[in-house]
C-alpha atoms as a PDB file:
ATOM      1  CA  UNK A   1      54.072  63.588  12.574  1.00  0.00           C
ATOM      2  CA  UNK A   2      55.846  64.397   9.974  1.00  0.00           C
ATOM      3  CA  UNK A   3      58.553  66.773  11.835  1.00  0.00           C
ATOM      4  CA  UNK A   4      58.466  64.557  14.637  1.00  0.00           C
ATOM      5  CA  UNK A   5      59.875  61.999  12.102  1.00  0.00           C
ATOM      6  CA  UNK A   6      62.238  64.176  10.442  1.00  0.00           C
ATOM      7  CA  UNK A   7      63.468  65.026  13.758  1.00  0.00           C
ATOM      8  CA  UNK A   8      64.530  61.784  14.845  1.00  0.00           C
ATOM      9  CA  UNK A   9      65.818  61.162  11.680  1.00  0.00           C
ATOM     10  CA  UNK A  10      68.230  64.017  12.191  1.00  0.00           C
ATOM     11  CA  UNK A  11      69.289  62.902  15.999  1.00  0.00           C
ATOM     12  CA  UNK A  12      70.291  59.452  14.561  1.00  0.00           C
ATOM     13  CA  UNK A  13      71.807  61.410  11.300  1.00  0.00           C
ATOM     14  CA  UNK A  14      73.860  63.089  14.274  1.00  0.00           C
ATOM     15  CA  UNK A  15      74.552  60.364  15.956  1.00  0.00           C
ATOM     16  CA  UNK A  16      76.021  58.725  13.076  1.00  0.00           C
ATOM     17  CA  UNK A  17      78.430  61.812  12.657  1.00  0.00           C
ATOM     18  CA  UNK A  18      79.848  61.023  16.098  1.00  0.00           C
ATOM     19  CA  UNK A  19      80.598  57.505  15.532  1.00  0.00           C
ATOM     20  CA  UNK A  20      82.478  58.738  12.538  1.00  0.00           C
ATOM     21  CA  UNK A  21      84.441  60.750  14.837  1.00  0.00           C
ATOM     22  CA  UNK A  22      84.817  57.695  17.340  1.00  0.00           C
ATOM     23  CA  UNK A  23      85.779  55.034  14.791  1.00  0.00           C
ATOM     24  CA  UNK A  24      87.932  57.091  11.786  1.00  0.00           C
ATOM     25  CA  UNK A  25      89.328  59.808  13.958  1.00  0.00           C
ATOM     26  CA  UNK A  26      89.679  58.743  17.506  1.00  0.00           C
ATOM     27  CA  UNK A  27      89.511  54.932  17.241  1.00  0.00           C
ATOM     28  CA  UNK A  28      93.078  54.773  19.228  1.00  0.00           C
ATOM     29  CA  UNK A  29      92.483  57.294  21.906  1.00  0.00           C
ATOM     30  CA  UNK A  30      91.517  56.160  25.757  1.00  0.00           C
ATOM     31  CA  UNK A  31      88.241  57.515  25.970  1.00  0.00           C
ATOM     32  CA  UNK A  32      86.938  55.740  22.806  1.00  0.00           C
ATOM     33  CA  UNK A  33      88.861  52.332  23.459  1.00  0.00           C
ATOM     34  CA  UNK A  34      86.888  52.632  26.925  1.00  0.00           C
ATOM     35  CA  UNK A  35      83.694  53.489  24.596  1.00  0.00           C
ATOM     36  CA  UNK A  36      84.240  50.348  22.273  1.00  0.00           C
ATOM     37  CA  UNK A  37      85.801  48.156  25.423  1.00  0.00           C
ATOM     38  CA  UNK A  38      88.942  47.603  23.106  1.00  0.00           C
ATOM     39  CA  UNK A  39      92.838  47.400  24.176  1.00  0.00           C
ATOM     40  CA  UNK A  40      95.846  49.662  22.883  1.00  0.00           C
ATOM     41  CA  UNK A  41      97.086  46.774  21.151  1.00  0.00           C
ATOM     42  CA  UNK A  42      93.296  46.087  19.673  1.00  0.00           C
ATOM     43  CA  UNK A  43      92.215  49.097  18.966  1.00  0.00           C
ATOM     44  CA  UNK A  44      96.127  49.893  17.176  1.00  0.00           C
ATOM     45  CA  UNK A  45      95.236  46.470  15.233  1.00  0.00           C
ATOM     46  CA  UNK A  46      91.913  47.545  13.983  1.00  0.00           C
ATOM     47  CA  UNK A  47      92.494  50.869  12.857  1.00  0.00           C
ATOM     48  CA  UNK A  48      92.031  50.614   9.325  1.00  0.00           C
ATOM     49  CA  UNK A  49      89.185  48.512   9.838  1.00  0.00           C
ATOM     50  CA  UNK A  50      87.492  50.921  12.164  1.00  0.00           C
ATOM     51  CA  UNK A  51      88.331  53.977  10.142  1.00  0.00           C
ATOM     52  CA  UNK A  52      86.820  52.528   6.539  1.00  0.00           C
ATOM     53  CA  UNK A  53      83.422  51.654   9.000  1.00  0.00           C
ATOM     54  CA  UNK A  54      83.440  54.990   9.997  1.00  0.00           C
ATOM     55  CA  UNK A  55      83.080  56.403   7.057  1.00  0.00           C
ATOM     56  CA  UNK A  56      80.149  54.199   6.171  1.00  0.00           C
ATOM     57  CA  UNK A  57      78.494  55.687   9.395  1.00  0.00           C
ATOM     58  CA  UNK A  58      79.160  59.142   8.012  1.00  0.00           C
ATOM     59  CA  UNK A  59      77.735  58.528   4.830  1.00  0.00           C
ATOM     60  CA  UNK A  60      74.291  57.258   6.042  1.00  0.00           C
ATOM     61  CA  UNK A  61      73.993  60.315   7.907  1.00  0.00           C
ATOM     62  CA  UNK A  62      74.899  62.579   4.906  1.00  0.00           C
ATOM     63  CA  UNK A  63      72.193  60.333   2.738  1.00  0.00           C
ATOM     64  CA  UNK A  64      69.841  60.841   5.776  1.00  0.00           C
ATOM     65  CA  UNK A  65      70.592  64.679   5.892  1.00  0.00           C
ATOM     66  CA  UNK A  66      69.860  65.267   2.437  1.00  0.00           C
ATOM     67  CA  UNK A  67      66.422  63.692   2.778  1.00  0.00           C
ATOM     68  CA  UNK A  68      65.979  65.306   5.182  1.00  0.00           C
ATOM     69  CA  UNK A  69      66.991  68.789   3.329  1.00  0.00           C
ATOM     70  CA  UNK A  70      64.458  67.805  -0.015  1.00  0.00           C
ATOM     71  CA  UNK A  71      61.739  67.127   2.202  1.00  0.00           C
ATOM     72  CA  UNK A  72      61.809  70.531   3.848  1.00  0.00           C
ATOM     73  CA  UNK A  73      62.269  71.829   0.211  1.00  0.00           C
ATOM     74  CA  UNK A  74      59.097  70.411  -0.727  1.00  0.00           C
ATOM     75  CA  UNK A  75      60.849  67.131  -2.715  1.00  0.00           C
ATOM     76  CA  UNK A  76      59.099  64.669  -0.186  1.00  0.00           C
ATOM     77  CA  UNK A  77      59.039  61.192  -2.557  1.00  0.00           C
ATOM     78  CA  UNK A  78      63.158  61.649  -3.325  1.00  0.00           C
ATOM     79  CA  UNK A  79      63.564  63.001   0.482  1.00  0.00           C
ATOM     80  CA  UNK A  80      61.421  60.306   2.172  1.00  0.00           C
ATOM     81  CA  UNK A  81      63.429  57.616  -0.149  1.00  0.00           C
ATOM     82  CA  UNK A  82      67.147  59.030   0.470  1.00  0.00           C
ATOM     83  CA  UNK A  83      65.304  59.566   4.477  1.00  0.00           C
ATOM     84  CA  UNK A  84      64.758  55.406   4.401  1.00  0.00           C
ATOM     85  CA  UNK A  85      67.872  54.764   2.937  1.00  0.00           C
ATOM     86  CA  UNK A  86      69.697  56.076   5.608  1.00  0.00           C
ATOM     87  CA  UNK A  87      68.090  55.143   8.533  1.00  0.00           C
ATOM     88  CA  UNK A  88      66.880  52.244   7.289  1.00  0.00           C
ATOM     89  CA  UNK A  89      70.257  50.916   6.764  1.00  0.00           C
ATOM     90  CA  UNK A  90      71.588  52.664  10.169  1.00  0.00           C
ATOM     91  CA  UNK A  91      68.183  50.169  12.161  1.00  0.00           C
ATOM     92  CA  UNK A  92      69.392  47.310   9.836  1.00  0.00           C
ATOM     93  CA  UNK A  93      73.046  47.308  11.071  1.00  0.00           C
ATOM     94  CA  UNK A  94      71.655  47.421  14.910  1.00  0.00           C
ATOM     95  CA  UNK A  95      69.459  44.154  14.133  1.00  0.00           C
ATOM     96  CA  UNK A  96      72.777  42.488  12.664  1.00  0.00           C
ATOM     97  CA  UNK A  97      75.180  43.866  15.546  1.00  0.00           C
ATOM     98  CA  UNK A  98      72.489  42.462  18.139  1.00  0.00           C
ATOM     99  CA  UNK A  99      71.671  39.601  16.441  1.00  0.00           C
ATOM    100  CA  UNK A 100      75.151  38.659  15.644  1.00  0.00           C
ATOM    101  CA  UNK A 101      76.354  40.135  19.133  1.00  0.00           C
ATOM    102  CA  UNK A 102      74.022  39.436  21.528  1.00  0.00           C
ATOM    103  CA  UNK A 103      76.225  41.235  24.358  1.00  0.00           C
ATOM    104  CA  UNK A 104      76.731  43.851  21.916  1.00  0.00           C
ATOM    105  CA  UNK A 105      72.839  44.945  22.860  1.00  0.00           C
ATOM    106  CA  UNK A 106      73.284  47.738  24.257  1.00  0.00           C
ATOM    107  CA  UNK A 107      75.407  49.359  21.565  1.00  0.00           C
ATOM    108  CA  UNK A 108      72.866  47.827  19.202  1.00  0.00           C
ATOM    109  CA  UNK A 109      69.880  50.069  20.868  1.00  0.00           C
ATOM    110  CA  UNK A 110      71.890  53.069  21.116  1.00  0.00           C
ATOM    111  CA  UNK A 111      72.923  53.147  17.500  1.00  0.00           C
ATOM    112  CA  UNK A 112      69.475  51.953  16.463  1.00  0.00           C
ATOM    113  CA  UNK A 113      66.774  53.583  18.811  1.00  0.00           C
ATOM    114  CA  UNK A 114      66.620  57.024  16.879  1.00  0.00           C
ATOM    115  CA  UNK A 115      66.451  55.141  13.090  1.00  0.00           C
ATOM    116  CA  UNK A 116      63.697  53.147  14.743  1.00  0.00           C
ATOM    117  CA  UNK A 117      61.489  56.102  15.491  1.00  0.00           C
ATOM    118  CA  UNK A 118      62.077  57.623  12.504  1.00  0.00           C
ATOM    119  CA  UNK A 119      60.834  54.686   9.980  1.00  0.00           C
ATOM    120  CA  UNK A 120      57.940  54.062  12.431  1.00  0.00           C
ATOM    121  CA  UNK A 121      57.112  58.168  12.469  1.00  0.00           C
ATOM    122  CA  UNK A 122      57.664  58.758   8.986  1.00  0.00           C
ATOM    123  CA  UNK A 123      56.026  55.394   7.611  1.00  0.00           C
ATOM    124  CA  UNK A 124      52.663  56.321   9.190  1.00  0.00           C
ATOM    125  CA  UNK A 125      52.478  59.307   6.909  1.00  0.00           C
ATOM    126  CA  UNK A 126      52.906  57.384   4.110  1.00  0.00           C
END
């Protein structure tokens, strides 16, 4: 259960690595304004605001990936903590997107389905 867990914790570590990309280093090109639903004039309006989010997104998958590095080395109590941290905070910001958001849903699942799975997973072998 335990790899299963530290497996999905890695997917949404992952997919937190590609919204990075999407929001700090693509934010204005077609393909992610059609991602995100914005405009040219939005998205060019945004920028700044998209790129600092970004970053957050990046570093809850570095927190997650480092958890999930002392856990394989053995560390499990500071890897399961840094582990929760991350994707813990990744499933938190999908309950405030959907709750806030409500036709934002779908975004909220994606972003939070994997972080889900992985508290569940790695909870139970607590």
């Amino acid at each position: 259960m335990v790899i299963a867990g530290l497996t999905f914790a890695a997917l949404a570590a992952v997919l937190h690595v590609y919204i990075f990309v999407l929001e700090s280093l693509r934010w204005t090109a077609p393909r992610t304004r059609a991602v995100f639903g914005t405009s040219a004039q939005e998205a060019e309006t945004t920028k700044a605001l998209a790129f600092n989010q970004g970053f957050y997104n990046l570093f809850l998958a570095i927190v997650t990936a480092l958890g999930i590095g002392a856990v394989l080395l053995g560390h499990n109590d500071v890897g399961l903590a840094l582990i929760f941290a991350g994707v813990g905070s990744m499933l938190a910001a999908a309950l405030v997107l959907v709750t806030s958001s409500p036709d934002k849903a779908r975004a909220a699942v994606v972003q939070g389905a994997f972080p889900a799975v992985a508290v569940a997973l790695l909870a139970l072998c607590l």
